[in-house]
Protein backbone atom coordinates (compact mmCIF):
# COMPACT_ATOMS: atom_id res chain seq x y z
CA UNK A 1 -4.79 -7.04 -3.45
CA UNK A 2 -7.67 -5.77 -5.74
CA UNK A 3 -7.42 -6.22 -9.57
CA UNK A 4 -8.98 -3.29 -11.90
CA UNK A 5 -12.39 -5.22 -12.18
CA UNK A 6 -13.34 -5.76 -8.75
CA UNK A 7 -12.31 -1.63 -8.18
CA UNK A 8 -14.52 -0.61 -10.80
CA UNK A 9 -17.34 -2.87 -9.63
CA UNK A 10 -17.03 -1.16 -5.65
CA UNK A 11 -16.69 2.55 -7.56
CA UNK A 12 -19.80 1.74 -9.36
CA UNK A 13 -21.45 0.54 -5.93
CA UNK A 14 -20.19 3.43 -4.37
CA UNK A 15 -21.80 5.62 -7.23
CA UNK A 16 -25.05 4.50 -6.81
CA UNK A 17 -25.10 4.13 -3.00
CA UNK A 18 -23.93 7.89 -2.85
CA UNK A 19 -26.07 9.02 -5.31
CA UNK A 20 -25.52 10.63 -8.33
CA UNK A 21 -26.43 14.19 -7.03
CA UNK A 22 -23.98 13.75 -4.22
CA UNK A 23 -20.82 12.89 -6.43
CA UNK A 24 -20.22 16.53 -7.62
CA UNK A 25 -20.33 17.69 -3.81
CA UNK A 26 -18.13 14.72 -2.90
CA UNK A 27 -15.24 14.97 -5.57
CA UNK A 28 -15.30 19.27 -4.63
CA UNK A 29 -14.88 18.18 -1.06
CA UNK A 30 -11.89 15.51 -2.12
CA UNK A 31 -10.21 18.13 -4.34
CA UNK A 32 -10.54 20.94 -1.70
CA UNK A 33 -8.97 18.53 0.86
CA UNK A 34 -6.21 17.57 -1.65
CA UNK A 35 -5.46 21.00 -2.04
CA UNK A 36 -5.20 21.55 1.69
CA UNK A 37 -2.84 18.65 2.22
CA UNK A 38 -0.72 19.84 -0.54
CA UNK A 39 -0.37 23.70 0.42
CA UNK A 40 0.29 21.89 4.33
CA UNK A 41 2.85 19.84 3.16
CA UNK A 42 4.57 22.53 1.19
CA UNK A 43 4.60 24.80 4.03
CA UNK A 44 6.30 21.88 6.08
CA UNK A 45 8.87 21.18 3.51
CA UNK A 46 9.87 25.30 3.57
CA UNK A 47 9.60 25.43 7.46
CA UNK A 48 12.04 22.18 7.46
CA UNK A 49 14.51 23.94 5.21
CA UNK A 50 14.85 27.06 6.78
CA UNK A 51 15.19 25.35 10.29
CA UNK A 52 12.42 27.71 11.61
CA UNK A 53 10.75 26.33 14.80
CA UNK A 54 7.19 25.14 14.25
CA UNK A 55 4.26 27.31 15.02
CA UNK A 56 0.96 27.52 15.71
CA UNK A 57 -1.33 25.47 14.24
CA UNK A 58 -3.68 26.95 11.55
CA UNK A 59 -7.73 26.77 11.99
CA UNK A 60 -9.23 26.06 8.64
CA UNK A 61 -12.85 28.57 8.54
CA UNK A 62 -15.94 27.00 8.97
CA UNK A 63 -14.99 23.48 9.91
CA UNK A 64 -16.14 24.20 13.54
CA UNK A 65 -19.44 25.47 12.42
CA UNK A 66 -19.87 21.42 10.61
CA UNK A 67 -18.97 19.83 13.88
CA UNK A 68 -21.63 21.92 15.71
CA UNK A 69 -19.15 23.95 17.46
């Protein structure tokens, strides 16, 4: 699909279109998702083994407050 050069030349586009003062905010933001999706999936993998029906869904703080909510 996309060799290594043509990758590095959109992460470099993306790097300047972002904005070099935004990349430290956006690579927190990826690594606190990451975290989020792990820690989810792990809880899905133990709620699959014990056979334990699924609950309620958790509300992450502050997310609401982004969408205006």
């Amino acid at each position: 699909m996309f060799g290594l050069s043509e990758l590095a030349l959109i992460l470099i586009v993306v790097i300047v279109v972002v904005g070099i003062k935004k990349l430290p905010e956006l690579t927190r933001s990826a690594g606190k998702a990451a975290r989020i999706f792990k820690s989810e999936a792990k809880a899905l993998k133990e709620q699959d083994a014990s056979g334990a029906p699924p609950g309620p869904g958790r509300v992450v703080p502050g997310h609401g407050e982004a969408l205006g909510r």
